[in-house]
C-alpha atoms as a PDB file:
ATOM      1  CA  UNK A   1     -62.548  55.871 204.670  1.00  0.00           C
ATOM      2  CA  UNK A   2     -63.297  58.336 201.599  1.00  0.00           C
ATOM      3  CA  UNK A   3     -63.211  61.633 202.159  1.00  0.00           C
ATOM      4  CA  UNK A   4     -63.399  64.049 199.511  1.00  0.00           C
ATOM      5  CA  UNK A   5     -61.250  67.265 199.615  1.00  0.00           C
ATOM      6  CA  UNK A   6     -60.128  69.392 197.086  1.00  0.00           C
ATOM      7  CA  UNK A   7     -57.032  70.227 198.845  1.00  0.00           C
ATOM      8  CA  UNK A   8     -55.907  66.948 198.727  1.00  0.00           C
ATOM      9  CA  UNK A   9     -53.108  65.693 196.348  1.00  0.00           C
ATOM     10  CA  UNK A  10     -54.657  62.222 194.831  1.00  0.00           C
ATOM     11  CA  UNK A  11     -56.022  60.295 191.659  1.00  0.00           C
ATOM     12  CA  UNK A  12     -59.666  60.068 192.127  1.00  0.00           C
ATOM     13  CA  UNK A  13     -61.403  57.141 189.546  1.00  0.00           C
ATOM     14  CA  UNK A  14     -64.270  57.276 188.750  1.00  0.00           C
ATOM     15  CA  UNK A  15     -65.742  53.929 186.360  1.00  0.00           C
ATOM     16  CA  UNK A  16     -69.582  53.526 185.141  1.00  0.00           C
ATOM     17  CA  UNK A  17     -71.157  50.537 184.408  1.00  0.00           C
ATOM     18  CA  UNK A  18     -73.463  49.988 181.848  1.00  0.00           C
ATOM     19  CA  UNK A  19     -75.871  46.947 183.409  1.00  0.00           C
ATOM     20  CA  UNK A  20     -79.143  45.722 183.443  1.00  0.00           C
ATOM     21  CA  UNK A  21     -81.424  44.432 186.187  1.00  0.00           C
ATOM     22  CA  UNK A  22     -80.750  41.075 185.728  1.00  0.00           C
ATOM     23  CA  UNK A  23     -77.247  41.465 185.535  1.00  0.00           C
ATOM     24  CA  UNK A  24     -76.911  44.292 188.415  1.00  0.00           C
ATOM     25  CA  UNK A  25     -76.374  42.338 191.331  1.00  0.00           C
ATOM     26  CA  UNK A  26     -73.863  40.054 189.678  1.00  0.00           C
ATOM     27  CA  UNK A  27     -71.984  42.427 188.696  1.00  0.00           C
ATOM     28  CA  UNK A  28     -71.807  44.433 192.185  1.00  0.00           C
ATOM     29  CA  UNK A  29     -70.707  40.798 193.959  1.00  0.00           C
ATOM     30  CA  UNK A  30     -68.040  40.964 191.154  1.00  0.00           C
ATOM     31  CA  UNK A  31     -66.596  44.306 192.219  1.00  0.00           C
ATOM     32  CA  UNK A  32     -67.215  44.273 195.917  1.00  0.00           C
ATOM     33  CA  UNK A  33     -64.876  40.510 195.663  1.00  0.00           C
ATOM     34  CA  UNK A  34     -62.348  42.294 193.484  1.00  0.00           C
ATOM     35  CA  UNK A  35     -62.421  45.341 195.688  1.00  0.00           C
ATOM     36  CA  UNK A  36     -61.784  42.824 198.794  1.00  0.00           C
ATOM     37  CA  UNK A  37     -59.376  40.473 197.592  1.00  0.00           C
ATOM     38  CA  UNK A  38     -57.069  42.796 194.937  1.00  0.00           C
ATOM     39  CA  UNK A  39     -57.900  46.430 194.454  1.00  0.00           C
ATOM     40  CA  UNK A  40     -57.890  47.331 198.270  1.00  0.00           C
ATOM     41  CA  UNK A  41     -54.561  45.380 199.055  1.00  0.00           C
ATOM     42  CA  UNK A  42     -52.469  47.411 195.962  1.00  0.00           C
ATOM     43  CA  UNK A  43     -49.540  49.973 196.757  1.00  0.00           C
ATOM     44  CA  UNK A  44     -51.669  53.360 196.687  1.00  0.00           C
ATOM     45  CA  UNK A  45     -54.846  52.159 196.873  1.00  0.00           C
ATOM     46  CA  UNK A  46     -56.915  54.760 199.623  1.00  0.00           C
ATOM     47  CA  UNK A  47     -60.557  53.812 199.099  1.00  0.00           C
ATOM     48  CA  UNK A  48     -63.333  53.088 197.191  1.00  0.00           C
ATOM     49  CA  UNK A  49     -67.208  52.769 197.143  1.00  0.00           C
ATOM     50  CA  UNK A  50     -70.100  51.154 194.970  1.00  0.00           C
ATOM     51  CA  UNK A  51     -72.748  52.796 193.819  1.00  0.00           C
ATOM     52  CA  UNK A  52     -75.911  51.243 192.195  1.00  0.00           C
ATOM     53  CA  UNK A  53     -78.780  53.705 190.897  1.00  0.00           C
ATOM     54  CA  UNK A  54     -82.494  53.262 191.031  1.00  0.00           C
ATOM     55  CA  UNK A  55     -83.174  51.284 188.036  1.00  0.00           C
ATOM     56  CA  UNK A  56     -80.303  49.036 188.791  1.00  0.00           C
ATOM     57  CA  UNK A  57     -78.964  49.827 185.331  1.00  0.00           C
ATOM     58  CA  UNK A  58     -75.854  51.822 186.564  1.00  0.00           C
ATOM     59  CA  UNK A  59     -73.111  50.900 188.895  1.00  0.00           C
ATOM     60  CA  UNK A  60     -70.365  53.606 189.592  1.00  0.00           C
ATOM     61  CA  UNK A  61     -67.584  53.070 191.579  1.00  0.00           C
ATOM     62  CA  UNK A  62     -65.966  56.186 193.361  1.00  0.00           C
ATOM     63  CA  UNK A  63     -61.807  55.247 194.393  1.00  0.00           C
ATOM     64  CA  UNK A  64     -59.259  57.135 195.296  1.00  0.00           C
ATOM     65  CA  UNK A  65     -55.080  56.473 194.485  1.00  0.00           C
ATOM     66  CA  UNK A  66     -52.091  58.192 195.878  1.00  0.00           C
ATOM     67  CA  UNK A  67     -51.017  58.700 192.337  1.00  0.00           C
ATOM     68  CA  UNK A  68     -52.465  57.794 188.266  1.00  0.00           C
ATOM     69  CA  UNK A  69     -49.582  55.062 188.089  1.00  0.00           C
ATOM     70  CA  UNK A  70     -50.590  53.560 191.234  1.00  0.00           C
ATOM     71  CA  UNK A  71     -54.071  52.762 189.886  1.00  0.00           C
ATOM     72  CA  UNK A  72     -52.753  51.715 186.133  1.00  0.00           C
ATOM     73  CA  UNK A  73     -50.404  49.381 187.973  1.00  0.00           C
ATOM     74  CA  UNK A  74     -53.376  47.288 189.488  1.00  0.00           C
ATOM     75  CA  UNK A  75     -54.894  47.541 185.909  1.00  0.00           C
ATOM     76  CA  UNK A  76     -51.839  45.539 184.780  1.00  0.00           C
ATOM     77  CA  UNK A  77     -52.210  42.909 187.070  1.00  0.00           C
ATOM     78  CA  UNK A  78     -52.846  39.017 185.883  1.00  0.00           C
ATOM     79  CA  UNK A  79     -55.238  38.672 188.823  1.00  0.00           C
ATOM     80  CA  UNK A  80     -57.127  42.091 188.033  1.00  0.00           C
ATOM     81  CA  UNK A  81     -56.628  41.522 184.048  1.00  0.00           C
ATOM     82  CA  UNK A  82     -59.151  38.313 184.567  1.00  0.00           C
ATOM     83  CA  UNK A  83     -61.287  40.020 187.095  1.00  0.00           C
ATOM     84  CA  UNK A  84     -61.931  42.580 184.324  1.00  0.00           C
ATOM     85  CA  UNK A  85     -62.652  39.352 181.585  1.00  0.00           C
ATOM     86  CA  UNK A  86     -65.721  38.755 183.946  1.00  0.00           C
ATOM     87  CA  UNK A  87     -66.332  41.902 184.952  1.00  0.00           C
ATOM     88  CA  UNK A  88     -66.947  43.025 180.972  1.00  0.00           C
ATOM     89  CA  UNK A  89     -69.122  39.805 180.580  1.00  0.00           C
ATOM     90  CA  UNK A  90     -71.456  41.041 182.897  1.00  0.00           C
ATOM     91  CA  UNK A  91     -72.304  44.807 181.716  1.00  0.00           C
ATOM     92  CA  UNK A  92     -72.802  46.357 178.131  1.00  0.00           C
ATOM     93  CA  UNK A  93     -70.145  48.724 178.612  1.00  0.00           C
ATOM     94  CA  UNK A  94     -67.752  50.537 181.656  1.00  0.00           C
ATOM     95  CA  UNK A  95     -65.214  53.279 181.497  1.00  0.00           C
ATOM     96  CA  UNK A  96     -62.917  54.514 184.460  1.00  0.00           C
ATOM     97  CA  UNK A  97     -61.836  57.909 184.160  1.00  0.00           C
ATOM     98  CA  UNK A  98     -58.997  60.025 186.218  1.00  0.00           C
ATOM     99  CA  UNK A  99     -60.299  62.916 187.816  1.00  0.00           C
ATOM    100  CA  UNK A 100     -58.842  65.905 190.414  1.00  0.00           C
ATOM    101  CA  UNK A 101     -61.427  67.044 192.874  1.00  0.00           C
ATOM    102  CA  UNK A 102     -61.535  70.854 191.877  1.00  0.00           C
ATOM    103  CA  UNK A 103     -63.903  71.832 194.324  1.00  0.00           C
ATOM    104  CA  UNK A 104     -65.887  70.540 197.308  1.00  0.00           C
ATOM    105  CA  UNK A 105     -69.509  71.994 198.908  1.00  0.00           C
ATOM    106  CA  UNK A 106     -71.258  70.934 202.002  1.00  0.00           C
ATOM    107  CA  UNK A 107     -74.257  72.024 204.205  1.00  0.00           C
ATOM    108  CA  UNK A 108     -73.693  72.862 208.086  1.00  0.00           C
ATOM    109  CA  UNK A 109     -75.459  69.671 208.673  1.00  0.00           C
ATOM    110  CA  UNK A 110     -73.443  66.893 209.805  1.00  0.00           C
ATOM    111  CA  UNK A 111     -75.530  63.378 208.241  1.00  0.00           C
ATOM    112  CA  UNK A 112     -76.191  60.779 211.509  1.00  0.00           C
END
């Protein structure tokens, strides 16, 4: 489960993907199957989540490592290697960037 703290001591990733509509859905089967059968069974992996905006022109996925060489090791694998071959076929662009969780707000209100 993700859960976002800044206290805690981990890679956060976070990739955009530059899509269109008619490519949008494609794309998020794409992920979700890499996320399922690769990215989620790697040494470090924690979590992840999809994320698809209104005009289905964006998809952003939110992960979480133990450490940066954790999630550049799954980069390097064959299997993920020609996931990514696809996965660039299908959007104009995409970008993962490391990030540290510097600091973390929430309401009183718990969401049901």
């Amino acid at each position: 489960m993700l859960t976002i703290a800044d206290t805690a001591n981990i890679q956060t990733v976070i990739t955009t993907f530059e899509v269109t509509p008619a490519t949008c859905e494609d794309l998020f089967e794409e992920l979700s199957a890499a996320c399922r059968a690769v990215i989620s069974k790697q040494p470090g992996y924690i979590a992840s989540a999809l994320h698809i905006n209104d005009a289905r022109t964006r998809i952003a996925n939110y992960s979480q490592w133990q450490k940066r060489e954790d999630f550049q090791a799954m980069l390097r694998r064959p299997e993920m290697q020609e996931r990514n071959r696809r996965i660039q076929e299908l959007c104009k662009h995409f970008a993962p960037v490391m990030y540290d969780v510097s600091a973390c707000f929430s309401s009183a209100i718990t969401p049901a």
